[in-house]
C-alpha atoms as a PDB file:
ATOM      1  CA  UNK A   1       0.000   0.000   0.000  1.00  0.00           C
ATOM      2  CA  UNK A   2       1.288   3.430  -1.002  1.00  0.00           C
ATOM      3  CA  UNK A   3       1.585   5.758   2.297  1.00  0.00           C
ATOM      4  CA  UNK A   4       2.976   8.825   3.236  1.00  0.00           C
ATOM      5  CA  UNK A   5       6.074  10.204   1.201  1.00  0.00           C
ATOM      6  CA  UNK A   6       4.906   8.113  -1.586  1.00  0.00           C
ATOM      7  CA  UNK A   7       4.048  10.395  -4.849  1.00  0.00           C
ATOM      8  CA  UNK A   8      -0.007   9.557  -5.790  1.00  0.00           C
ATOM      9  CA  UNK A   9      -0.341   7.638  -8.707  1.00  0.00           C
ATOM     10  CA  UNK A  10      -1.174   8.903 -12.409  1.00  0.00           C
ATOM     11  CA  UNK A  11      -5.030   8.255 -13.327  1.00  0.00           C
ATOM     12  CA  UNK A  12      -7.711   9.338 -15.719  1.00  0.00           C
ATOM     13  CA  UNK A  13     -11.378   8.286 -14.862  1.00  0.00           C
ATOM     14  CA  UNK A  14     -14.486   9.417 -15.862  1.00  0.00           C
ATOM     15  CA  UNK A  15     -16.668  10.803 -13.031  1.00  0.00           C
ATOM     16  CA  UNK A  16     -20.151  12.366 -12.410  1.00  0.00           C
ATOM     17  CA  UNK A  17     -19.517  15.817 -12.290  1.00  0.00           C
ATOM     18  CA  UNK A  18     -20.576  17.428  -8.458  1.00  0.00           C
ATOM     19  CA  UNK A  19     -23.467  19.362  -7.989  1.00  0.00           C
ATOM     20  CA  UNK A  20     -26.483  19.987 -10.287  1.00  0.00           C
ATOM     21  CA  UNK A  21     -24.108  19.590 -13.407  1.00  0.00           C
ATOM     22  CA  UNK A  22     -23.987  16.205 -12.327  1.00  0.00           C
ATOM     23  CA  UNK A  23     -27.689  15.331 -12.295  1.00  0.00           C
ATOM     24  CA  UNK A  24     -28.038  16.655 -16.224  1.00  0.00           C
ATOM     25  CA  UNK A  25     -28.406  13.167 -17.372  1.00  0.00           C
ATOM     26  CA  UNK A  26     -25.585  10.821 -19.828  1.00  0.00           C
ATOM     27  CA  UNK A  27     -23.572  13.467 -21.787  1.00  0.00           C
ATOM     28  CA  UNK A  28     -23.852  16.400 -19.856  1.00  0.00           C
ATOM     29  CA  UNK A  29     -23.566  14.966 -16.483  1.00  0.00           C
ATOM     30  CA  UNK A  30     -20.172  13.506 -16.669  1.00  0.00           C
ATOM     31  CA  UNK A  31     -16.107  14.695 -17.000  1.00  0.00           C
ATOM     32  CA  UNK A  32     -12.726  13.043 -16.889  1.00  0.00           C
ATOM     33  CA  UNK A  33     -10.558  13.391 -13.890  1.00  0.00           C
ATOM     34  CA  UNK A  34      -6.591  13.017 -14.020  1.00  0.00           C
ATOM     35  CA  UNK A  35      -3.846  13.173 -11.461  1.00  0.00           C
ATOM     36  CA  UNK A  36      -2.962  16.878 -13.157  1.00  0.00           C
ATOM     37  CA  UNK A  37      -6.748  18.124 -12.958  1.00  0.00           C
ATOM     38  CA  UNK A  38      -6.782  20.945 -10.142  1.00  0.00           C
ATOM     39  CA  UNK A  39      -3.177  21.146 -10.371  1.00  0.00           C
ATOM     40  CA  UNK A  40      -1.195  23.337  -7.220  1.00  0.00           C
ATOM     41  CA  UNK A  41      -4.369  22.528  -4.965  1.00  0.00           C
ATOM     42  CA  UNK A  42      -4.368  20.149  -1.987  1.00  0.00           C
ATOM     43  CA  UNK A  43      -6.591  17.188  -2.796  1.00  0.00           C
ATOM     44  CA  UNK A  44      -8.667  14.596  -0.560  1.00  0.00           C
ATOM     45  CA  UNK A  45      -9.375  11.286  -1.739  1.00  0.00           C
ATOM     46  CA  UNK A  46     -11.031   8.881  -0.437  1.00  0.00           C
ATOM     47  CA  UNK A  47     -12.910   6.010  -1.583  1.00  0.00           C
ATOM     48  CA  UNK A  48     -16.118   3.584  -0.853  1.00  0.00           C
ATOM     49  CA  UNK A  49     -16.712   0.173  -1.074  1.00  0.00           C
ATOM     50  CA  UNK A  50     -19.697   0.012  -3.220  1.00  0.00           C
ATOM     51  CA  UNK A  51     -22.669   2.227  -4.460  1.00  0.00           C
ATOM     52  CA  UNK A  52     -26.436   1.420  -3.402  1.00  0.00           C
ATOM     53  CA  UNK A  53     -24.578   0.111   0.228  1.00  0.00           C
ATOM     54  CA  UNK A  54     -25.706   1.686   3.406  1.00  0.00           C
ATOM     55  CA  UNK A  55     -22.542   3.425   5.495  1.00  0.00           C
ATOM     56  CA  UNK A  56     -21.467   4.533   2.128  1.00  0.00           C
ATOM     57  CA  UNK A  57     -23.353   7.423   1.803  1.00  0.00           C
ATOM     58  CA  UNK A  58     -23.560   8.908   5.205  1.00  0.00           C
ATOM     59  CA  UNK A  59     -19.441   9.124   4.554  1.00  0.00           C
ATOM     60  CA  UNK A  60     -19.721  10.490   1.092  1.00  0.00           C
ATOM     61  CA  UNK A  61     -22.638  13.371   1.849  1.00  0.00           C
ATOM     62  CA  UNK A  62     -20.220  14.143   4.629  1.00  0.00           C
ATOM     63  CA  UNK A  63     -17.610  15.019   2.792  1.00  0.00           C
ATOM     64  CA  UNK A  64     -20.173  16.712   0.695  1.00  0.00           C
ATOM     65  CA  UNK A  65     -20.894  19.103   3.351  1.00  0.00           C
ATOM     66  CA  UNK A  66     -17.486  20.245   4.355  1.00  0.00           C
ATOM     67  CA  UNK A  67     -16.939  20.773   0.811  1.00  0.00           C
ATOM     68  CA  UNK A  68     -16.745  24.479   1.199  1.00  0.00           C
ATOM     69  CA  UNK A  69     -14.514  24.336   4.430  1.00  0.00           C
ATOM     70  CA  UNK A  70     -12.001  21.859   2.089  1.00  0.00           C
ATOM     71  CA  UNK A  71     -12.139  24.676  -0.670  1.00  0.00           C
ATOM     72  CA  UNK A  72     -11.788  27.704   1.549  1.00  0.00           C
ATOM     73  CA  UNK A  73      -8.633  25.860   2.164  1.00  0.00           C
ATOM     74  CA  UNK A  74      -7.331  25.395  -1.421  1.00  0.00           C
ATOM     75  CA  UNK A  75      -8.867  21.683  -1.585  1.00  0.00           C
ATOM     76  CA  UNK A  76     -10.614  19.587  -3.879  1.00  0.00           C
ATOM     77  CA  UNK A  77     -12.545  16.675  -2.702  1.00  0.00           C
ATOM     78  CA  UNK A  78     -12.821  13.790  -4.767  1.00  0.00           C
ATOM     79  CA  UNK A  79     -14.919  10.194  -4.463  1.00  0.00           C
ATOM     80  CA  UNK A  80     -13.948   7.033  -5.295  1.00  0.00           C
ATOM     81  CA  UNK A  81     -15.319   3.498  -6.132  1.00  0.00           C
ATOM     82  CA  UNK A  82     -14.807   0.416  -8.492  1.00  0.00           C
ATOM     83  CA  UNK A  83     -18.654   1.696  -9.679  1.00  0.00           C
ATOM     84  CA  UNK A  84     -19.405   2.838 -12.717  1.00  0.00           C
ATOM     85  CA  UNK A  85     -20.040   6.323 -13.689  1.00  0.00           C
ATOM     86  CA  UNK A  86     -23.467   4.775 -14.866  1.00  0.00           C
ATOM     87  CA  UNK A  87     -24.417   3.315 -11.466  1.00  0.00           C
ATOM     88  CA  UNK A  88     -22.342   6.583  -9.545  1.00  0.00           C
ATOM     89  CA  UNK A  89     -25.290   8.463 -11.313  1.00  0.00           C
ATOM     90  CA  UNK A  90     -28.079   6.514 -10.791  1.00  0.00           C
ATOM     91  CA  UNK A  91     -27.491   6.881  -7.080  1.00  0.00           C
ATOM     92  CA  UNK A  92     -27.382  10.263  -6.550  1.00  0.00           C
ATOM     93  CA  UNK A  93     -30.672  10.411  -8.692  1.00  0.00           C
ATOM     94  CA  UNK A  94     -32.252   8.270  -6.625  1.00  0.00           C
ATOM     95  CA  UNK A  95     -30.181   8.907  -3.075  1.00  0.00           C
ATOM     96  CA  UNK A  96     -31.724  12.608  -1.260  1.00  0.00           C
ATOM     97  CA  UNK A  97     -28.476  12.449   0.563  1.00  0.00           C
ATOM     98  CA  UNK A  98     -26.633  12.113  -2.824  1.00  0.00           C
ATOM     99  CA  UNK A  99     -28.579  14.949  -5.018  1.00  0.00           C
ATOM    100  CA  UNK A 100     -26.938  17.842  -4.207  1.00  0.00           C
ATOM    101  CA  UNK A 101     -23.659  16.244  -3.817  1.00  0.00           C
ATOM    102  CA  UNK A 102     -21.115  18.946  -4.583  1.00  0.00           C
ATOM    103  CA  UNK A 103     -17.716  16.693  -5.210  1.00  0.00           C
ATOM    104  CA  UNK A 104     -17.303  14.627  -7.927  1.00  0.00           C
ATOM    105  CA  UNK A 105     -17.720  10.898  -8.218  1.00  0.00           C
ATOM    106  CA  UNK A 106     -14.917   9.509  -9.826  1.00  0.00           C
ATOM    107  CA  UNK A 107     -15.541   5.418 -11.202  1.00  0.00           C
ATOM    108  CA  UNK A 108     -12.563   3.230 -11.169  1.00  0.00           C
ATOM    109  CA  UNK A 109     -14.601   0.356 -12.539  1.00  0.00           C
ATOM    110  CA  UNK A 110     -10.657  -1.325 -14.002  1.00  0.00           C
ATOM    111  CA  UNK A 111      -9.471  -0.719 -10.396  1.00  0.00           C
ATOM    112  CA  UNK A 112      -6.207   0.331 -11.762  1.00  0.00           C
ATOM    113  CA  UNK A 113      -5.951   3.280  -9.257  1.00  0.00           C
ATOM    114  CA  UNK A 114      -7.184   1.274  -6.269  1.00  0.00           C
ATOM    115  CA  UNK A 115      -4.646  -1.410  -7.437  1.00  0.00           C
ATOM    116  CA  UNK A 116      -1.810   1.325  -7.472  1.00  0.00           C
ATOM    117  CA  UNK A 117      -2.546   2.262  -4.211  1.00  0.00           C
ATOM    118  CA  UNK A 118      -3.521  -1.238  -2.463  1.00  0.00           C
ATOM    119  CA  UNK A 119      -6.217  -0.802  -0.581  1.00  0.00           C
ATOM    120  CA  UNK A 120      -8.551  -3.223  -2.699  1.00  0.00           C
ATOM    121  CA  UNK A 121      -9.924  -5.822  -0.135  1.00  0.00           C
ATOM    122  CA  UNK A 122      -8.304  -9.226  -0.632  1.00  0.00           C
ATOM    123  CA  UNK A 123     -11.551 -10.732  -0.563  1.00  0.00           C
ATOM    124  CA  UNK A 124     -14.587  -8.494  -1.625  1.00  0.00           C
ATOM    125  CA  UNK A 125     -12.140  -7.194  -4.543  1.00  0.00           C
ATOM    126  CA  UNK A 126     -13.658  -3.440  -3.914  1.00  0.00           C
ATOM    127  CA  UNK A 127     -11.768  -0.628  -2.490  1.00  0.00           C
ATOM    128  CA  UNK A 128     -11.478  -0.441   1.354  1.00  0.00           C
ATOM    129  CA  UNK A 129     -12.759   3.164   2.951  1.00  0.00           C
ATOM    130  CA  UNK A 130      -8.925   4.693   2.529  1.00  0.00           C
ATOM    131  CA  UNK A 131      -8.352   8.369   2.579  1.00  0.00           C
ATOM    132  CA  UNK A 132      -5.803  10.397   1.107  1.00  0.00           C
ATOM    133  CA  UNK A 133      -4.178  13.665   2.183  1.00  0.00           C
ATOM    134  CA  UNK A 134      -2.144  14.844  -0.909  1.00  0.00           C
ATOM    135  CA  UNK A 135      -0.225  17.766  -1.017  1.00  0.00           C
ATOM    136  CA  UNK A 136      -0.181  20.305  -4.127  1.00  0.00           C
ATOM    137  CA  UNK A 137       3.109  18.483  -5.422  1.00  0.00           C
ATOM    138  CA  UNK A 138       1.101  15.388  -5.598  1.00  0.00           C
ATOM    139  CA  UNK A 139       3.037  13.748  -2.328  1.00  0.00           C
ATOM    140  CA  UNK A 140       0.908  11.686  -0.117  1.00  0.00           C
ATOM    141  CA  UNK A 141       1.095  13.616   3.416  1.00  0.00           C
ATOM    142  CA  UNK A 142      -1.811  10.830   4.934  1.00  0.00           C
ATOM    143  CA  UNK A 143      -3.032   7.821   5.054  1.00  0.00           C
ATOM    144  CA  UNK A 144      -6.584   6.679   6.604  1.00  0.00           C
ATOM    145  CA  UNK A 145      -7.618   2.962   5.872  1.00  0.00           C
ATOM    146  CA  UNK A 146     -10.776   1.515   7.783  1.00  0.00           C
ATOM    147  CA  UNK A 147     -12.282  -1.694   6.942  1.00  0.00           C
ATOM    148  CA  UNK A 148     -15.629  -2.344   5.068  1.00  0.00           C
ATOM    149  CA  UNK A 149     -18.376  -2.258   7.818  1.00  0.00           C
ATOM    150  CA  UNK A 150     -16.639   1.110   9.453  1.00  0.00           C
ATOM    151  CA  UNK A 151     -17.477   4.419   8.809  1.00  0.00           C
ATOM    152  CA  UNK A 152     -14.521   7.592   8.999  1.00  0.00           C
ATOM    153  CA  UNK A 153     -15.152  10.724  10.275  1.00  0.00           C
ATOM    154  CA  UNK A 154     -14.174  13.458   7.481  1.00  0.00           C
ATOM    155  CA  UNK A 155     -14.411  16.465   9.756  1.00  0.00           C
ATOM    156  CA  UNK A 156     -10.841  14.186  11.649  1.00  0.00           C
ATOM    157  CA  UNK A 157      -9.943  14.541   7.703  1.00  0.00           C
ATOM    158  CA  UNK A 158     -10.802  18.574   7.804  1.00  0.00           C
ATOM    159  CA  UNK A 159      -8.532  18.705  10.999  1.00  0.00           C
ATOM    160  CA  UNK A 160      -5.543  16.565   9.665  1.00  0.00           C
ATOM    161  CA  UNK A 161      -5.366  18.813   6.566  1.00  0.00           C
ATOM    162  CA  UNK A 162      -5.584  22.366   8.946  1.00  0.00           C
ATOM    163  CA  UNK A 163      -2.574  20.667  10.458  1.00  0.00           C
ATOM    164  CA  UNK A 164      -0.216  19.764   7.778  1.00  0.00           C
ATOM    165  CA  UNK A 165      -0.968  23.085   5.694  1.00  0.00           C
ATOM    166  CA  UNK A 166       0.613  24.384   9.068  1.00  0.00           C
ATOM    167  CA  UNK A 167       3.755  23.192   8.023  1.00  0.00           C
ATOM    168  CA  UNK A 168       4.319  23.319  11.926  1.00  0.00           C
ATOM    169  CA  UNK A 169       4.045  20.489  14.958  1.00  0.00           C
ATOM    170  CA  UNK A 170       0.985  20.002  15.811  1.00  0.00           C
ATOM    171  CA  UNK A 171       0.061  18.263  19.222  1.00  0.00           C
ATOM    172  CA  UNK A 172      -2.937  15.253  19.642  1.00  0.00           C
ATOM    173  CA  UNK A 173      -6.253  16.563  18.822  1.00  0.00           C
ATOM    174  CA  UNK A 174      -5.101  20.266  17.516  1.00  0.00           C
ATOM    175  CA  UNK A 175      -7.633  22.602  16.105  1.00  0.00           C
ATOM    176  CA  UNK A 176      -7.326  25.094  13.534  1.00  0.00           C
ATOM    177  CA  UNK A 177      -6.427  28.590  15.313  1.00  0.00           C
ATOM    178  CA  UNK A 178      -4.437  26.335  18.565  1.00  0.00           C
ATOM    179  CA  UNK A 179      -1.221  27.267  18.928  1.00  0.00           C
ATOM    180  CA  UNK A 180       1.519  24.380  17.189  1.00  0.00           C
ATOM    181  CA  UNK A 181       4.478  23.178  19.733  1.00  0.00           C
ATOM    182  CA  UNK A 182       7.502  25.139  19.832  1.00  0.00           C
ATOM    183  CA  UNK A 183      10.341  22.713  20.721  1.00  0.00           C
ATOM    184  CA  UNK A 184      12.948  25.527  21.733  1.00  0.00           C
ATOM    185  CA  UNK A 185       9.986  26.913  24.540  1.00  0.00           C
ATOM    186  CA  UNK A 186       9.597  23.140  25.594  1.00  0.00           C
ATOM    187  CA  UNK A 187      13.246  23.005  26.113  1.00  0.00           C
ATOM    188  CA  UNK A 188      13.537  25.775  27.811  1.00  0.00           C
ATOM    189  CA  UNK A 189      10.499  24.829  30.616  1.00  0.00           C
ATOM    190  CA  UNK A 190      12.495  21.601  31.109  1.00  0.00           C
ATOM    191  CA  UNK A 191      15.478  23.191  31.346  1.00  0.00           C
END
């Protein structure tokens, strides 16, 4: 499995574009997505097991929600799944959690870029619920990975971004607007 350090792999899927663009039906509704779309920005990936599933899309209209916090902070959010851009559509037409659905839907129905990465379950061949954190030079800077039946929090996703666009050391369970650790004032109270 790739992790942190590692550069994200090249891909080029098709996806259903986010919000009411993407509900304008076969032809209208859809757009490719490559490693070099949104170039310079921060990006958050994360993929889902399967569409039409039930934890699925409480984590994806999640993400959906903080959509404008990720882009106030120079982010793009992207889905993922070995569906279809077909059946991607179908369930946001039919999915009121799903309609308004701002971030794109990206199908990686060859599972080349869940292969690349690793996180396809060994048995259920579908991606695993992984996140990733990748910086504007297209460098992993995290790695989330929970198992099928467990849902992630993406507002924990929200915070670990604040924290490494700090570029500074941030302590267990910092919040945007803490203060980060300053080694040379810890060194000194020890001292």
């Amino acid at each position: 499995m790739l992790t942190v350090g590692d550069k994200f792999p090249s891909f080029d899927l098709t996806a259903v574009k986010g919000g009411a663009e993407g509900l304008g039906g076969p032809g209208k509704s859809f757009t490719q997505i490559t490693d070099t779309s949104d170039a310079g920005k921060w990006k958050i990936v994360f993929f889902w097991p399967k569409d039409f599933t039930f934890i699925c899309p409480t984590e994806i209209a999640a993400f959906g929600k903080l959509a404008g916090e990720f882009a106030d902070r120079d982010t793009v959010v992207y889905g993922v799944s070995t569906d279809s851009e077909f059946v991607h559509l179908n369930w946001r037409v039919y999915n009121e959690d799903l309609k308004d659905l701002p971030i794109p839907m990206l199908a990686d129905i060859k599972r080349e870029l869940s292969s690349a990465l690793g996180i396809l379950d060994k048995s259920a061949g579908v991606a695993l619920r992984a996140t990733f954190v990748v910086d504007p030079e297209g460098t992993i800077q995290h790695v989330g990975i929970n198992g099928l039946n467990v849902g992630r929090n993406p507002q924990e996703t929200l915070r670990i971004l604040d924290a490494l666009q700090t570029d500074e050391l941030c302590p267990c369970n910092w919040t945007k607007g803490e203060d980060a650790l300053k080694p040379q004032e810890l060194f000194e109270k020890a001292a």
